[in-house]
C-alpha atoms as a PDB file:
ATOM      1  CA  UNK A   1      24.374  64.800 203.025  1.00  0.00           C
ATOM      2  CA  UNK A   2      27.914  64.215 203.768  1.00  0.00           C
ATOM      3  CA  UNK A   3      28.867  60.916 203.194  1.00  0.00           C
ATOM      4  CA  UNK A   4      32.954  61.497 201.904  1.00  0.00           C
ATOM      5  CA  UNK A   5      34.303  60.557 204.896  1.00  0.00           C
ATOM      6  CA  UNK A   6      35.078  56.512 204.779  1.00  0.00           C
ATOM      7  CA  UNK A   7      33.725  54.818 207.833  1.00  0.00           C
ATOM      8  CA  UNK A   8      33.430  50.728 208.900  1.00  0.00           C
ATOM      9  CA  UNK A   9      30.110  49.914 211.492  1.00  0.00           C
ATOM     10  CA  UNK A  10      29.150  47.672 213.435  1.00  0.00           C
ATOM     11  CA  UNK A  11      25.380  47.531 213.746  1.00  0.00           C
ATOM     12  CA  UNK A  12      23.217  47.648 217.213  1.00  0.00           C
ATOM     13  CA  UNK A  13      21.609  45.032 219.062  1.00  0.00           C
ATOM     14  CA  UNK A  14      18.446  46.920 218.502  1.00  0.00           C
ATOM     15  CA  UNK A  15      16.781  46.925 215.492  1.00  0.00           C
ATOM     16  CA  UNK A  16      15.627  50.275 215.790  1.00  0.00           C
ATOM     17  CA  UNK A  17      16.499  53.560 217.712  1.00  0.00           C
ATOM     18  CA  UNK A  18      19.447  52.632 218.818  1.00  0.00           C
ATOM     19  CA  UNK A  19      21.900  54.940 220.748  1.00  0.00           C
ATOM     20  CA  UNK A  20      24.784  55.822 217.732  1.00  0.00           C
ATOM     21  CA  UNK A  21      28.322  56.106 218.476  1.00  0.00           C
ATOM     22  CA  UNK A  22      31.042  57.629 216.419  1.00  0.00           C
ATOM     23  CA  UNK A  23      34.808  57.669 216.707  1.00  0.00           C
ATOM     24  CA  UNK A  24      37.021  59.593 215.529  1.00  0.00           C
ATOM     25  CA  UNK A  25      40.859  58.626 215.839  1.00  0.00           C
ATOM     26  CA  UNK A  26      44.021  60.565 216.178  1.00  0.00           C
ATOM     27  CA  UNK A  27      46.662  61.795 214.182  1.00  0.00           C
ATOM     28  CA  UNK A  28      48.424  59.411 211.861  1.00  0.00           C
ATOM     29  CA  UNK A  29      46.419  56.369 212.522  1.00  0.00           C
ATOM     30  CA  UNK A  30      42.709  54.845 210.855  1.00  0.00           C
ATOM     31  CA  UNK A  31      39.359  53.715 211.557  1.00  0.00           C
ATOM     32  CA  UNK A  32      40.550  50.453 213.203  1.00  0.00           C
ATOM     33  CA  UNK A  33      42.278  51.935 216.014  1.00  0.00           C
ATOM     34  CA  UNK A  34      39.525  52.833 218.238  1.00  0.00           C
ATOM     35  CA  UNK A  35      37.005  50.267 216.812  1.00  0.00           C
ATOM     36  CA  UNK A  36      39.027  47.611 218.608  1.00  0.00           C
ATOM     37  CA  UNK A  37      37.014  49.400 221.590  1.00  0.00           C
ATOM     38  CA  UNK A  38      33.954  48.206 220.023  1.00  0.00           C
ATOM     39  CA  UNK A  39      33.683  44.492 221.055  1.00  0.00           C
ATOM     40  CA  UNK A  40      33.784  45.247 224.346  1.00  0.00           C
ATOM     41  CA  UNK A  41      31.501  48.234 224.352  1.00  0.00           C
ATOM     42  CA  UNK A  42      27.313  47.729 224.934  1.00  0.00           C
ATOM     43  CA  UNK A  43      26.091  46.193 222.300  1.00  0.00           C
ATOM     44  CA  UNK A  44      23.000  48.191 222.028  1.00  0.00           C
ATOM     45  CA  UNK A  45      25.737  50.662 220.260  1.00  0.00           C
ATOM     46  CA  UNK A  46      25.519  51.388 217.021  1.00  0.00           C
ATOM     47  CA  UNK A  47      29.181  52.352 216.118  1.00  0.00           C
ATOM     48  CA  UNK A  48      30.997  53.817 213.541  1.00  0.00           C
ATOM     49  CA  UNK A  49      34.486  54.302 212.758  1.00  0.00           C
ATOM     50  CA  UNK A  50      35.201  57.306 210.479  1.00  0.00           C
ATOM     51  CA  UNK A  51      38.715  57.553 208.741  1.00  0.00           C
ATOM     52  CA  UNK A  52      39.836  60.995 208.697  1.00  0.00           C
ATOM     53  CA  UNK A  53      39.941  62.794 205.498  1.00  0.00           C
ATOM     54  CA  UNK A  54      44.030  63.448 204.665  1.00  0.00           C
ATOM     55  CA  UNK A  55      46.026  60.711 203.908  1.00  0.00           C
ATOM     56  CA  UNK A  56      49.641  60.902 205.476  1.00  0.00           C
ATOM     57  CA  UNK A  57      52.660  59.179 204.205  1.00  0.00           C
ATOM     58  CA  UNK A  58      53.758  56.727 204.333  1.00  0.00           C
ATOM     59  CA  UNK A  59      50.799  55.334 205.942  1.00  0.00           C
ATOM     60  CA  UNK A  60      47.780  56.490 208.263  1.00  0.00           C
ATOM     61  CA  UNK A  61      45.871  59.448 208.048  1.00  0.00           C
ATOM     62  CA  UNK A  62      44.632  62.956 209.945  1.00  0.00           C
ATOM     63  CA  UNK A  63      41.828  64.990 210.108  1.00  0.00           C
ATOM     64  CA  UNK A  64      44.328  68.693 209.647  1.00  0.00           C
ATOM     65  CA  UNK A  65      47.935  68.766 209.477  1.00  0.00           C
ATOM     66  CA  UNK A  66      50.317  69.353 211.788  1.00  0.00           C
ATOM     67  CA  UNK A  67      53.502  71.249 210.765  1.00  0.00           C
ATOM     68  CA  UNK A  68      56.704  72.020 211.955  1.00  0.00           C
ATOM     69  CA  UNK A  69      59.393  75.065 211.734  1.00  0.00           C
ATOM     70  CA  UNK A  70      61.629  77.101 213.055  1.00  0.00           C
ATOM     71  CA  UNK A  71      59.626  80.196 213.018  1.00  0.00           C
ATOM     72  CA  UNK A  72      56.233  78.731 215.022  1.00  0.00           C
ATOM     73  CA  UNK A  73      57.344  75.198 216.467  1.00  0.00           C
ATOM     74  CA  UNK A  74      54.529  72.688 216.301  1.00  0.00           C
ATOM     75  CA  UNK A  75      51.110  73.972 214.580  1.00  0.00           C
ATOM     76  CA  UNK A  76      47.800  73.265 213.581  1.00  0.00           C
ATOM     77  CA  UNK A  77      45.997  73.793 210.193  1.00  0.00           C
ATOM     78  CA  UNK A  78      43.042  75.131 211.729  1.00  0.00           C
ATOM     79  CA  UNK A  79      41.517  75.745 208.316  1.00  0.00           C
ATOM     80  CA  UNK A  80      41.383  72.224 207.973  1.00  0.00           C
ATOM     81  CA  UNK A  81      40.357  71.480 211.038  1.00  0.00           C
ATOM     82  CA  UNK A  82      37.554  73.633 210.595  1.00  0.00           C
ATOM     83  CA  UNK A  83      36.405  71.615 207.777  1.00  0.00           C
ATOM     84  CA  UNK A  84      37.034  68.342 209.373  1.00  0.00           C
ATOM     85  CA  UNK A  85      34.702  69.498 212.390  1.00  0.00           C
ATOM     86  CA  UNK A  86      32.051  70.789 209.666  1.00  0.00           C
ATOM     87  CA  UNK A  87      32.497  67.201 207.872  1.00  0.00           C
ATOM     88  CA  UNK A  88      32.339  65.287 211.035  1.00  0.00           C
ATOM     89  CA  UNK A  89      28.779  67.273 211.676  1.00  0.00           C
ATOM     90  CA  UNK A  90      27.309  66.494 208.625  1.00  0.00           C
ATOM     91  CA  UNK A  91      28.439  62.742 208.363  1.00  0.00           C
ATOM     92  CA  UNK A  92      26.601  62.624 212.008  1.00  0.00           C
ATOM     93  CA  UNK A  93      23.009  64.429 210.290  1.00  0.00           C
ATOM     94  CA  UNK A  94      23.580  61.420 207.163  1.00  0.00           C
ATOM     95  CA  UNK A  95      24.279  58.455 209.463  1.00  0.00           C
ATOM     96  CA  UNK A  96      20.860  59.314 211.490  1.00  0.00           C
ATOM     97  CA  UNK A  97      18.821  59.378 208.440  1.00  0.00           C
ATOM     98  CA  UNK A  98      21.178  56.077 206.943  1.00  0.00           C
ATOM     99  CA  UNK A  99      20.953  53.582 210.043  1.00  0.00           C
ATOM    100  CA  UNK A 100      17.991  52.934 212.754  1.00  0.00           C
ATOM    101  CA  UNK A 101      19.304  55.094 215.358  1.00  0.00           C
ATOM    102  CA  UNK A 102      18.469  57.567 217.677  1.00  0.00           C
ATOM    103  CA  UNK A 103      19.384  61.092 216.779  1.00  0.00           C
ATOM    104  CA  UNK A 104      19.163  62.287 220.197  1.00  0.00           C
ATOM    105  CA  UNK A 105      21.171  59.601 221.510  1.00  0.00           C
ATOM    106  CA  UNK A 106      24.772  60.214 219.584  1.00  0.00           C
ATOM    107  CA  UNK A 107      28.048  59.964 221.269  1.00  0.00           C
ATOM    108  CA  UNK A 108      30.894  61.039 219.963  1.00  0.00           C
ATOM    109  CA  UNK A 109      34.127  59.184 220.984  1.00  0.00           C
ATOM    110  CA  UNK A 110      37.200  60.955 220.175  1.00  0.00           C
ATOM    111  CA  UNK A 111      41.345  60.313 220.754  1.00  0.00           C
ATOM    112  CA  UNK A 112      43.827  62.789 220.651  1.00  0.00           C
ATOM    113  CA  UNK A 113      43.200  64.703 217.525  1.00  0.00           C
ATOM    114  CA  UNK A 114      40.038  63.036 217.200  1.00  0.00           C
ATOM    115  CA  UNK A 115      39.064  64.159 220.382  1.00  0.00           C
ATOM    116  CA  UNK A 116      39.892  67.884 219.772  1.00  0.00           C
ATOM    117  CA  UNK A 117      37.675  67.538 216.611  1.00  0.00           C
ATOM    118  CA  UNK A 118      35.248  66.088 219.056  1.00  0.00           C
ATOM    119  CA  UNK A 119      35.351  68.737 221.686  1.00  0.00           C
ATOM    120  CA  UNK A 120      34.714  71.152 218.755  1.00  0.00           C
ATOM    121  CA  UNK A 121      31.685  69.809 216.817  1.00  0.00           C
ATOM    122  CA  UNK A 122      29.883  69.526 220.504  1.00  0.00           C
ATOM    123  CA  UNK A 123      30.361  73.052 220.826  1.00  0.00           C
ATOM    124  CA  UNK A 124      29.519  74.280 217.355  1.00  0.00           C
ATOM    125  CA  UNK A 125      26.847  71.825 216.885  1.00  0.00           C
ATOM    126  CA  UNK A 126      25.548  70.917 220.416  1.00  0.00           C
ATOM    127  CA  UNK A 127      22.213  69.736 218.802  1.00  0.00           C
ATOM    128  CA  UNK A 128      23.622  67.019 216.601  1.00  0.00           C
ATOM    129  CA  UNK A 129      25.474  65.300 219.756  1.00  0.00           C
ATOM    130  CA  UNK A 130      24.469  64.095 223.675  1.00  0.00           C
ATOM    131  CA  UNK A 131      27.680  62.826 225.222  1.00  0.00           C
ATOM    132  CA  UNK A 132      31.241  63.060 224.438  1.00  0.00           C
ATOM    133  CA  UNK A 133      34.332  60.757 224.984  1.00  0.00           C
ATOM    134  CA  UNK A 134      37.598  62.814 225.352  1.00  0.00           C
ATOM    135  CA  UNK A 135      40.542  60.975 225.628  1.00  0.00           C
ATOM    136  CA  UNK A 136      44.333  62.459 225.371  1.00  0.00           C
ATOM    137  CA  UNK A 137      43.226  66.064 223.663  1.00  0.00           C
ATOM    138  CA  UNK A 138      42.262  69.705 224.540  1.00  0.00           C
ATOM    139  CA  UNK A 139      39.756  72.600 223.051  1.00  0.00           C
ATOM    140  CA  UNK A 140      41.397  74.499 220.786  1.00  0.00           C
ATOM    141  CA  UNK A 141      39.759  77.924 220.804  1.00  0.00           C
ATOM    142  CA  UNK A 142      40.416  78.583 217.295  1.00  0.00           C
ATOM    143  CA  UNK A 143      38.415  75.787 215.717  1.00  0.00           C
ATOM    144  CA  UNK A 144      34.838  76.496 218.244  1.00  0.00           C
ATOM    145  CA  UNK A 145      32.286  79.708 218.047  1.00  0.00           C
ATOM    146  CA  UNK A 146      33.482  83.040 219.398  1.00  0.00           C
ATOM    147  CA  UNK A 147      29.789  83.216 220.751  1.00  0.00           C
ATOM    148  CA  UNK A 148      29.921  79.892 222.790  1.00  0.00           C
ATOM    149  CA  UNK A 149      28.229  81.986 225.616  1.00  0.00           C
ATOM    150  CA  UNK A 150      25.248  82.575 223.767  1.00  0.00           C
ATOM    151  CA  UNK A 151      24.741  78.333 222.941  1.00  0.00           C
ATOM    152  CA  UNK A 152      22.493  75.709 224.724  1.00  0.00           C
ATOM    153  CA  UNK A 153      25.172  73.546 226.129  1.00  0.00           C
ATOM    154  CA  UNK A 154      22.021  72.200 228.625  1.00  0.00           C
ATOM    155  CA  UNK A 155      22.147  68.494 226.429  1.00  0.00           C
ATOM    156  CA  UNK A 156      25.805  67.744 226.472  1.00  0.00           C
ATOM    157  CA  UNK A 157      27.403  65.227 228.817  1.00  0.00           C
ATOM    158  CA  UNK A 158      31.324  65.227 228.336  1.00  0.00           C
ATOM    159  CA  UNK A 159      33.966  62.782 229.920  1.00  0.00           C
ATOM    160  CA  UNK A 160      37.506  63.664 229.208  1.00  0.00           C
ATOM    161  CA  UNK A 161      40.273  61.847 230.348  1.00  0.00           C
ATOM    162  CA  UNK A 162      44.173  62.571 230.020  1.00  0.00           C
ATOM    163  CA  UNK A 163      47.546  60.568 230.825  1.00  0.00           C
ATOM    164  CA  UNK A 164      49.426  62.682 233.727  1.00  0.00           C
ATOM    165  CA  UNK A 165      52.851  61.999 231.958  1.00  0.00           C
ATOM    166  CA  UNK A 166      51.694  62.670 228.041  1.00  0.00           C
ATOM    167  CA  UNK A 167      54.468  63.569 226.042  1.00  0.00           C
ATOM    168  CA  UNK A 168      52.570  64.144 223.128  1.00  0.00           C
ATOM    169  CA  UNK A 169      49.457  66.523 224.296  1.00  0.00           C
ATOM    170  CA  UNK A 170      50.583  68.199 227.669  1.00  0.00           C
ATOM    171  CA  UNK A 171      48.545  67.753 230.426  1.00  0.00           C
ATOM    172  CA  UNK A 172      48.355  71.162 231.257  1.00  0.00           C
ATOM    173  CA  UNK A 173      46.250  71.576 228.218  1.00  0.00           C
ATOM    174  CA  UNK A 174      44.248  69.283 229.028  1.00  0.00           C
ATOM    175  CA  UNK A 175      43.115  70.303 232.412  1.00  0.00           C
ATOM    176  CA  UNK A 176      41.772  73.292 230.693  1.00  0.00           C
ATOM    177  CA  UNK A 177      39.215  71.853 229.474  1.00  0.00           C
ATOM    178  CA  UNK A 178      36.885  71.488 232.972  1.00  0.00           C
ATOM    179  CA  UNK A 179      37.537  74.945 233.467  1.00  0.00           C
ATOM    180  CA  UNK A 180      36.291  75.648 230.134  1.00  0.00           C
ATOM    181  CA  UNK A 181      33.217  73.498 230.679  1.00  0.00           C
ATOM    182  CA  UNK A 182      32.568  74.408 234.371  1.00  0.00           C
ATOM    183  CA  UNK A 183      32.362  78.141 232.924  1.00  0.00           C
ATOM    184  CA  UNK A 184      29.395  76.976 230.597  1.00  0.00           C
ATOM    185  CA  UNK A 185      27.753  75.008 232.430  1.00  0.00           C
ATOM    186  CA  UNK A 186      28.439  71.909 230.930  1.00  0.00           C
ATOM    187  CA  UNK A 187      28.192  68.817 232.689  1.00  0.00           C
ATOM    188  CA  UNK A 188      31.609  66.986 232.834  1.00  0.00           C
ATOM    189  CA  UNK A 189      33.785  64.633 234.556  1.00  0.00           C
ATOM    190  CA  UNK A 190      37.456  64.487 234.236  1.00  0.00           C
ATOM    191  CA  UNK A 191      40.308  62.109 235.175  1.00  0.00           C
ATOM    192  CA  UNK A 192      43.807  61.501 235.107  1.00  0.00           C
ATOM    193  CA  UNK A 193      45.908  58.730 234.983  1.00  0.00           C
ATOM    194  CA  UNK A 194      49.236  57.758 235.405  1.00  0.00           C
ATOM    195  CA  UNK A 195      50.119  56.602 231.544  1.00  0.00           C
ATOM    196  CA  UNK A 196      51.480  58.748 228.414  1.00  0.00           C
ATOM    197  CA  UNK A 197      49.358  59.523 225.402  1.00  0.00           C
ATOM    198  CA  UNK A 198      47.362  56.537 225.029  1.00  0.00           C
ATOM    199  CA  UNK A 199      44.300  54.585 227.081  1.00  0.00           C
ATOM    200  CA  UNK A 200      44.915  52.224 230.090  1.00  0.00           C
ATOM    201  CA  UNK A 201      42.906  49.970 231.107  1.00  0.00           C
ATOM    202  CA  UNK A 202      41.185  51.746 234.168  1.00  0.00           C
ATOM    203  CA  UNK A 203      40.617  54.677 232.037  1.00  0.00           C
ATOM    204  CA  UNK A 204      38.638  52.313 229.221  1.00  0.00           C
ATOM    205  CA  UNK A 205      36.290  51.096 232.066  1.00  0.00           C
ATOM    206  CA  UNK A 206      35.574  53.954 233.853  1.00  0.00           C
ATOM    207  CA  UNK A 207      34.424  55.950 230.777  1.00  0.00           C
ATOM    208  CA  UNK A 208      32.935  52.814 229.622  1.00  0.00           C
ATOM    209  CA  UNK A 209      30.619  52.924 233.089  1.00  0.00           C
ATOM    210  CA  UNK A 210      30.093  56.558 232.601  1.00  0.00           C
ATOM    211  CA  UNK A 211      28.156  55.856 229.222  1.00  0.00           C
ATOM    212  CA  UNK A 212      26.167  53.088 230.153  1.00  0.00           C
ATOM    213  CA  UNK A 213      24.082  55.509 232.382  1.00  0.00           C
ATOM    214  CA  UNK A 214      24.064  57.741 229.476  1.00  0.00           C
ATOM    215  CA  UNK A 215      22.698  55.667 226.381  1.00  0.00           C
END
């Protein structure tokens, strides 16, 4: 059982079989960020808040580093995003067996780098997850199956959502995704709104409505 990864909770309404919800937040920031979601999300919820595994200085932390040089520009450790993914899917397998929840009923809410982890531990491990929350990230080919083809995609409900004027993540990336999931057969909705790289408030509620017909 995987159970490195720190994480805070906040338990379900339900005392039992309750729908689970994980988050994962971006680069450079903790398991508070996206929890602040939590008081305002159904309270049927079981949530928790992981804190990625590499500790950045001088504060916050990410789940694979991001580098810079001359040579490539901005890149991504895939190796250790491969093993943040793989982490992320086993903490998932020890939280249902932990806490009274439903292991058919896990979301997986993701931001920015959390959200590319999240987008990738759907597609390598469809069975551990229903519906995902992508907000502000992309798939990055490198860190999903080469035989994605060949999966049973048939259980996974995705909403991504991207700022039109990001200057972090492009937006071009972004709008890759519903190709990608279109091609697989994935159901999916996808918006844009008129913000950088973060959440507005329009964007909160309407993936907030699309998961209450979900859990």
């Amino acid at each position: 059982m995987n159970t490195d990864l720190y994480y805070i909770t906040r338990p379900s309404s339900l005392k039992e079989n309750a729908p689970l919800m994980i988050m994962c937040h971006g680069y450079g920031s903790d398991e508070n960020d996206l929890f602040s979601f939590a008081s305002e999300l159904p309270e049927e919820l079981f949530i928790i808040s992981l804190r990625a595994p590499y500790s950045l200085q001088p504060f916050g932390n990410a789940w694979y580093a991001i580098n810079f040089d001359t040579n490539q520009g901005k890149w991504s450790n895939d190796e250790q995003a491969i093993e943040s993914r793989d982490k992320i899917a086993g903490f998932i397998n020890y939280a249902c067996t932990k806490y009274p929840v439903n292991s058919n009923n896990v979301t997986l809410l993701g931001f920015s780098q959390g959200t590319i982890l999240s987008y990738a531990v759907a597609l390598t491990y469809p069975e551990t997850v229903s519906n995902i929350v992508a907000l502000s990230g992309y798939i990055n080919p490198n860190i999903i199956p080469a035989d994605v083809v060949s999966k049973d995609y048939s259980s996974l409900h995705f909403y991504c959502s991207h700022g039109s004027v990001d200057q972090v993540i492009p937006v071009d990336w972004a709008r890759k995704a519903p190709q990608f999931l279109e091609a697989l057969n994935i159901n999916h909705k996808y918006s844009e709104f008129p913000v950088g790289h973060g959440v507005a408030p329009q964007n909160f509620y309407e993936f907030k409505n699309w998961l209450a017909d979900k859990i």
